[in-house]
N, C-alpha and C. Protein backbone atom coordinates (compact mmCIF):
# COMPACT_ATOMS: atom_id res chain seq x y z
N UNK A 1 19.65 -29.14 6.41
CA UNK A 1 20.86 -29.90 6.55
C UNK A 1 20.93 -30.96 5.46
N UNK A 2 22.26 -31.28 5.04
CA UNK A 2 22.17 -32.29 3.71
C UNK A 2 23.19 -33.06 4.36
N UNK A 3 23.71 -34.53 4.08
CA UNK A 3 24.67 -35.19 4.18
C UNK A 3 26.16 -34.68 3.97
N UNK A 4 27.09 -34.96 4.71
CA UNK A 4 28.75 -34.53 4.96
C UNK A 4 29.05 -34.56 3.25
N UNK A 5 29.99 -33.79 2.55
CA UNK A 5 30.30 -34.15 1.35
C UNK A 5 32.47 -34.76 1.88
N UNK A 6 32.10 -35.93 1.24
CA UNK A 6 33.39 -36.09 1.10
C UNK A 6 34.64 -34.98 0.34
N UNK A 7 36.02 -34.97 1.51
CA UNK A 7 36.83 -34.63 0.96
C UNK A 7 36.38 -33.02 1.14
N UNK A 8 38.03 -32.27 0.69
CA UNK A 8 38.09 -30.92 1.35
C UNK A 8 37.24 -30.13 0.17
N UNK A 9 35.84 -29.74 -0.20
CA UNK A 9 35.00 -28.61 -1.07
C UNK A 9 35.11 -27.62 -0.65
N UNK A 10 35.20 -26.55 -1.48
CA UNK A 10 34.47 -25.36 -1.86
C UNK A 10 32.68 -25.26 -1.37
N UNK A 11 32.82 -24.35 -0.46
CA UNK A 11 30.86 -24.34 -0.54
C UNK A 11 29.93 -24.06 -1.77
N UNK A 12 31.03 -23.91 -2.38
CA UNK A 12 29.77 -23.98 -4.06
C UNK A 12 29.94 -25.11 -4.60
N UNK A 13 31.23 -26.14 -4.60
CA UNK A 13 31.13 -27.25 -4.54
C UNK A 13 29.84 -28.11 -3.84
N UNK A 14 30.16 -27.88 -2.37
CA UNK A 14 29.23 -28.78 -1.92
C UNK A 14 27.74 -28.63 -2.12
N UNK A 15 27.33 -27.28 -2.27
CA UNK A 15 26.26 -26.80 -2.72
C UNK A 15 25.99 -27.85 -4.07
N UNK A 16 26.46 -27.91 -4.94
CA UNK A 16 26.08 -29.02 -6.18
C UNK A 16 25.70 -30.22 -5.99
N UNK A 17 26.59 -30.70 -5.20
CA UNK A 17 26.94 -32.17 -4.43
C UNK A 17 25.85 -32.64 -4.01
N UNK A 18 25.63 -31.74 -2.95
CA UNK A 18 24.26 -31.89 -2.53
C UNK A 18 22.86 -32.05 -2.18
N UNK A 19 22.92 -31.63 -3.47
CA UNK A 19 21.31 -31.09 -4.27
C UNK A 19 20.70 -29.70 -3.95
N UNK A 20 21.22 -28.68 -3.43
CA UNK A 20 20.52 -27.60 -2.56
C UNK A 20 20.77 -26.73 -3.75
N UNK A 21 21.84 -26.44 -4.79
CA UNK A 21 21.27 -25.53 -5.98
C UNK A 21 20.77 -25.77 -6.51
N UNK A 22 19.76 -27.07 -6.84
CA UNK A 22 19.02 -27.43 -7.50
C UNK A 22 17.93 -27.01 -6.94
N UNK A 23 17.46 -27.47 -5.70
CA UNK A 23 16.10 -27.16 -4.87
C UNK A 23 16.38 -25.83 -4.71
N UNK A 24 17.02 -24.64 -4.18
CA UNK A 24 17.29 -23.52 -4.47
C UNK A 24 16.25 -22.71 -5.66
N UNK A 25 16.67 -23.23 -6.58
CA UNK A 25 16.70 -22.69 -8.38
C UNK A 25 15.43 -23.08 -8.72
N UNK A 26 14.65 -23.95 -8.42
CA UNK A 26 13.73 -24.64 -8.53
C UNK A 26 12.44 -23.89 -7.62
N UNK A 27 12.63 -23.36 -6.61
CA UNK A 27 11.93 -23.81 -5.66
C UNK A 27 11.77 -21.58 -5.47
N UNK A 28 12.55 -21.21 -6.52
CA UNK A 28 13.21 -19.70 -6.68
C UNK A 28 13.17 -19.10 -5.38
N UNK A 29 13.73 -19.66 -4.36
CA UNK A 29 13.73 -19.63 -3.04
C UNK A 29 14.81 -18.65 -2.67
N UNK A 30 14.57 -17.16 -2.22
CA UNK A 30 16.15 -16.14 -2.11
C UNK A 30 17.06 -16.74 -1.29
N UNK A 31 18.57 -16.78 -0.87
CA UNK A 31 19.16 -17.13 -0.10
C UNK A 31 20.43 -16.14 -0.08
N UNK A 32 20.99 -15.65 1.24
CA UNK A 32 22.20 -15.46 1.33
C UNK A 32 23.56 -15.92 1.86
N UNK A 33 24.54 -15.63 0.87
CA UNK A 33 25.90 -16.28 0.98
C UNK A 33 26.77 -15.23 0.92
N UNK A 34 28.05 -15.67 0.99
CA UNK A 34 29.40 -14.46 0.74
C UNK A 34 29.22 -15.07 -0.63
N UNK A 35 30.81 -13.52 -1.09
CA UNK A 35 30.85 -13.25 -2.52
C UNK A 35 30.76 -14.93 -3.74
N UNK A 36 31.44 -16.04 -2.80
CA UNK A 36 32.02 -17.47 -3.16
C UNK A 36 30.72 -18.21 -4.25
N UNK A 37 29.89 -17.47 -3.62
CA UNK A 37 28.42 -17.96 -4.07
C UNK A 37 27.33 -17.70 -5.27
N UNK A 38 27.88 -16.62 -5.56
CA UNK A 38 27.30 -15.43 -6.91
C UNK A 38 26.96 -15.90 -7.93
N UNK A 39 27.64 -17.12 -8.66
CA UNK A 39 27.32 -18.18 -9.34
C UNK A 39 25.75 -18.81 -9.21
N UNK A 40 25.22 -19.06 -7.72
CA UNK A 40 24.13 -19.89 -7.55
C UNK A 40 22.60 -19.01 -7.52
N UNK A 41 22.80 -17.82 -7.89
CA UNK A 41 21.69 -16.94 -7.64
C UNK A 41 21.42 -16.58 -6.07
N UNK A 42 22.50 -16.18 -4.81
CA UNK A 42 22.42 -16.29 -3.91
C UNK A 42 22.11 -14.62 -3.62
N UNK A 43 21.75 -13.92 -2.79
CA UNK A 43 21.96 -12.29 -2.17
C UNK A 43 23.38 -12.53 -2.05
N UNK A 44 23.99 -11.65 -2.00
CA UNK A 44 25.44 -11.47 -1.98
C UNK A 44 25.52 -9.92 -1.63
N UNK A 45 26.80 -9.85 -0.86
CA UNK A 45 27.12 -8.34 -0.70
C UNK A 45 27.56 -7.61 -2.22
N UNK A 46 28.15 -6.17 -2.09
CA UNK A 46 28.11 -5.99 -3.64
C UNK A 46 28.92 -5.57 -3.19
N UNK A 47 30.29 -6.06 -4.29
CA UNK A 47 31.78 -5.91 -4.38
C UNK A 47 31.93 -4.65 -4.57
N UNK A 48 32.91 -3.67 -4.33
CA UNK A 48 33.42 -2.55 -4.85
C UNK A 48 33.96 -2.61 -5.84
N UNK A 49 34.00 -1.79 -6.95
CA UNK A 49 34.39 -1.38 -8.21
C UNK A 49 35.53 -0.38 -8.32
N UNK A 50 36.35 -1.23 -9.03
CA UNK A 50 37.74 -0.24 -8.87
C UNK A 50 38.00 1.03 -9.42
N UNK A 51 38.22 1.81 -8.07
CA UNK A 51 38.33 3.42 -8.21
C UNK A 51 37.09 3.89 -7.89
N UNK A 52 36.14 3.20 -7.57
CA UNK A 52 34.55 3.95 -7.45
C UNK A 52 34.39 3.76 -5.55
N UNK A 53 33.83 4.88 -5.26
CA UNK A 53 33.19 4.05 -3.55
C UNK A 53 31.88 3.88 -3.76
N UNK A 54 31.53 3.55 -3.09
CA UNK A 54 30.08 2.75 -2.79
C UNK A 54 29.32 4.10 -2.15
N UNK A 55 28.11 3.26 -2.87
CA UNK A 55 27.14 4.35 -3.07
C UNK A 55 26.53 4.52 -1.18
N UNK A 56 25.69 5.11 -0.73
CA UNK A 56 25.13 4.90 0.31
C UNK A 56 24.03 3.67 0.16
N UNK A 57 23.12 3.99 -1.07
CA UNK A 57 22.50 2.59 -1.09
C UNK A 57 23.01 1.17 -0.78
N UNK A 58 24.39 1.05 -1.54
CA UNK A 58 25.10 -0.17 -1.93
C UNK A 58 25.64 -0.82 -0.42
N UNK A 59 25.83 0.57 0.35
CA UNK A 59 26.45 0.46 2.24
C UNK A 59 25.34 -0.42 2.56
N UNK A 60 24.22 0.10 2.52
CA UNK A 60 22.99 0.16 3.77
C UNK A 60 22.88 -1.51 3.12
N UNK A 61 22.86 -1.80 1.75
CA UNK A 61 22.45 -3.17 1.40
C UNK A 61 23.58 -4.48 1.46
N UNK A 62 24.52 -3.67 1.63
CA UNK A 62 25.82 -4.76 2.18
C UNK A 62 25.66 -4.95 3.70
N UNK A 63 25.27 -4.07 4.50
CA UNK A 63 25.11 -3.60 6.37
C UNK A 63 23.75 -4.94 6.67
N UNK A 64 23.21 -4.62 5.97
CA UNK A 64 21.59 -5.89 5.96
C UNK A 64 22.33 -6.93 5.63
N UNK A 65 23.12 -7.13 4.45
CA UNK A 65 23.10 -8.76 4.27
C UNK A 65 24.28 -9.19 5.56
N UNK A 66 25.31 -8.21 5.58
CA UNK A 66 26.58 -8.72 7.01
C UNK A 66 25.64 -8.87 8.02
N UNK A 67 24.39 -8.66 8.24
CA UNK A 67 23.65 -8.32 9.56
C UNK A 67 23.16 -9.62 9.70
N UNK A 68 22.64 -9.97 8.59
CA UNK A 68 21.90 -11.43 8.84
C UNK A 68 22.88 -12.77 8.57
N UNK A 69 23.90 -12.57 7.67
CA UNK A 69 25.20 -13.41 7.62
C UNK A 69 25.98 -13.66 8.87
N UNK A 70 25.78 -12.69 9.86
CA UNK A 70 26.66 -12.85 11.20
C UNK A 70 26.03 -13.48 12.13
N UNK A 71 24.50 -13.49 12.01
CA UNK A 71 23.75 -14.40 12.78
C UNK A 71 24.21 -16.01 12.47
N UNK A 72 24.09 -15.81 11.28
CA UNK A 72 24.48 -17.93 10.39
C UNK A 72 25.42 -18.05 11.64
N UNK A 73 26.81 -16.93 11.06
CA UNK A 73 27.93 -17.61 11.66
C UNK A 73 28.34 -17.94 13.28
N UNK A 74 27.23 -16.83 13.86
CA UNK A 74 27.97 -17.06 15.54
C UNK A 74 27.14 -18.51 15.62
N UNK A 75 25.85 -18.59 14.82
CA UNK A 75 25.14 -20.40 15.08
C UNK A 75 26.10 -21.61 14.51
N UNK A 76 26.65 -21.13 13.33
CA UNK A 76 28.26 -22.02 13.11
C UNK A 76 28.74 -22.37 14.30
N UNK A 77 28.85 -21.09 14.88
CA UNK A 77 29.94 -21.10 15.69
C UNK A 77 29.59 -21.84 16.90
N UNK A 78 28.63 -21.99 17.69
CA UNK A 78 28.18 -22.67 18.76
C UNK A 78 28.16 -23.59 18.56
N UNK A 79 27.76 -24.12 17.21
CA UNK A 79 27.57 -25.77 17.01
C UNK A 79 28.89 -26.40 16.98
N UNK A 80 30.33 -25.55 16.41
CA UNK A 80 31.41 -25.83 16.18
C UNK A 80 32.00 -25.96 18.04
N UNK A 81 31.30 -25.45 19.16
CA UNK A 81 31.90 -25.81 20.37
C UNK A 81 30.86 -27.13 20.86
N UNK A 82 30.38 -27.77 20.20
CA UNK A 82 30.11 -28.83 20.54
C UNK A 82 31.32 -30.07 20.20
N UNK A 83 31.47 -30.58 21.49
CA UNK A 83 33.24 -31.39 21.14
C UNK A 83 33.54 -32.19 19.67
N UNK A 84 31.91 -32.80 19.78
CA UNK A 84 31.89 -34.00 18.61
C UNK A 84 32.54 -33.45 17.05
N UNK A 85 32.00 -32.51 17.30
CA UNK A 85 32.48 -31.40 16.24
C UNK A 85 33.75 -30.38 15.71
N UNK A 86 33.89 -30.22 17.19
CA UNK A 86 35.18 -29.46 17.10
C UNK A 86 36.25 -30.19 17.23
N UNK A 87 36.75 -31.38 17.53
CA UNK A 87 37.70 -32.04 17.57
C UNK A 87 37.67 -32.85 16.42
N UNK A 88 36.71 -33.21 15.56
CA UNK A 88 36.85 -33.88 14.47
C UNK A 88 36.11 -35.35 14.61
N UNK A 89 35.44 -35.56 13.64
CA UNK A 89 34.21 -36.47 13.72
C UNK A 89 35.06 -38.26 13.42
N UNK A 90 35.35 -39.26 14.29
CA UNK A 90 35.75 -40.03 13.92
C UNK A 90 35.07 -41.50 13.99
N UNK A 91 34.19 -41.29 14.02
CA UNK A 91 32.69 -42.67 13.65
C UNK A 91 32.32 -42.93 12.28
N UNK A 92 31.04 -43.77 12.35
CA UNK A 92 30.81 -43.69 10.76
C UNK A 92 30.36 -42.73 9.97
N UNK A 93 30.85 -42.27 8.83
CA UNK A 93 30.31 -40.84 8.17
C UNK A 93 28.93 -40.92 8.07
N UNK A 94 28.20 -42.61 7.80
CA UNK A 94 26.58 -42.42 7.59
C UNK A 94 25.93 -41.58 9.10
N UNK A 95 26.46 -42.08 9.70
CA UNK A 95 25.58 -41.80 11.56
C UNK A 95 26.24 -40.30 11.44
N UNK A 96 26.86 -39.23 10.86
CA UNK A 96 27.26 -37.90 11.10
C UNK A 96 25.75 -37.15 10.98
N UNK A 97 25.24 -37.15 9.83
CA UNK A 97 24.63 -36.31 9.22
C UNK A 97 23.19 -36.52 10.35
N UNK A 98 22.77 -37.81 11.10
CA UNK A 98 21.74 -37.48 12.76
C UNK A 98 22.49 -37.17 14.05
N UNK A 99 24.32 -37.00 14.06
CA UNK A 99 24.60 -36.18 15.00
C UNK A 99 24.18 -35.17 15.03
N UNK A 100 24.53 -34.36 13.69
CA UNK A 100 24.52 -33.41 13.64
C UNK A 100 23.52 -32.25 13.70
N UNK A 101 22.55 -33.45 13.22
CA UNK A 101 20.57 -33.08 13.58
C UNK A 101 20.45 -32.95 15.08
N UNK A 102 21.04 -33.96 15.72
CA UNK A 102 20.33 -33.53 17.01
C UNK A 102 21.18 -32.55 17.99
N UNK A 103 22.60 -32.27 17.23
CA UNK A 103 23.23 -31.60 18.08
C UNK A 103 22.87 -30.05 17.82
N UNK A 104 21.87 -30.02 16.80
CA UNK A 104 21.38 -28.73 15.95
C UNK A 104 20.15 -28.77 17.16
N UNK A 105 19.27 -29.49 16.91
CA UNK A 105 18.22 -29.40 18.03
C UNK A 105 18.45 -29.83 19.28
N UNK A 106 19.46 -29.85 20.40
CA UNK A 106 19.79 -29.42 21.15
C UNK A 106 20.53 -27.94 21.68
N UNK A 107 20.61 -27.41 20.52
CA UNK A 107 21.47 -26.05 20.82
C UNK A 107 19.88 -24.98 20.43
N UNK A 108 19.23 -25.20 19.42
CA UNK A 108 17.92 -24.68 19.72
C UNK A 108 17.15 -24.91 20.42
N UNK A 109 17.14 -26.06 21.56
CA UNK A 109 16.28 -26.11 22.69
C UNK A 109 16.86 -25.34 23.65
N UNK A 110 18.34 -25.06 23.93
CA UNK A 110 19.36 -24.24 24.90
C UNK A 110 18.68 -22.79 24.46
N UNK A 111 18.95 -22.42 23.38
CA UNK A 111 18.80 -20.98 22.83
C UNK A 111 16.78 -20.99 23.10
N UNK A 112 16.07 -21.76 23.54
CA UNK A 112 14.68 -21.01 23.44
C UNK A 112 13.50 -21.28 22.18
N UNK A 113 14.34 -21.36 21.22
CA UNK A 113 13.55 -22.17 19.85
C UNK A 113 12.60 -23.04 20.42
């Protein structure tokens, strides 16, 4: 987790902002993202090529990365039904970034973690 980035970013934006393509790149640590990301050295699905279909390899290695990308998002997604969150954060932006820690480790103490 890194601090809120001000204002409406791009996740490759905030990725900069942040410091995490740096420690990323550094640290030659693999990571996966959607296509938005391809720029940062991320796994990425592999786009189709116009007029060509996809190979069976290219399926099975897009099927793995949607497989583990859909996990991120339904955990997005739970954290996003926590109210504080889903209605919109209106306290101080410094105190967001240990809501958001503990509302992370409360949803992994629910889930069993």
């Amino acid at each position: 987790m890194s601090t809120p980035v001000p204002g409406a970013r791009h996740d490759s934006a905030a990725l900069d902002l942040t410091g995490w393509s740096q420690i990323l790149a550094e640290n030659h640590t693999p990571w996966i993202a959607d296509t938005a990301d391809i720029v940062h050295g991320a796994r990425t699905p592999l786009t189709k090529k116009k007029g060509q279909e996809r190979t069976d390899n290219e399926k099975h290695y897009n099927k793995e990365i949607s497989s583990i990308r859909a996990y991120v998002e339904h955990a997005i997604g739970h954290l996003k039904q926590w109210t504080i969150l889903a209605t919109g954060y209106r306290g101080r932006l410094a105190e967001l970034p240990d809501i958001i820690a503990v509302i992370t480790r409360l949803e992994l103490y629910r889930l069993g973690w």
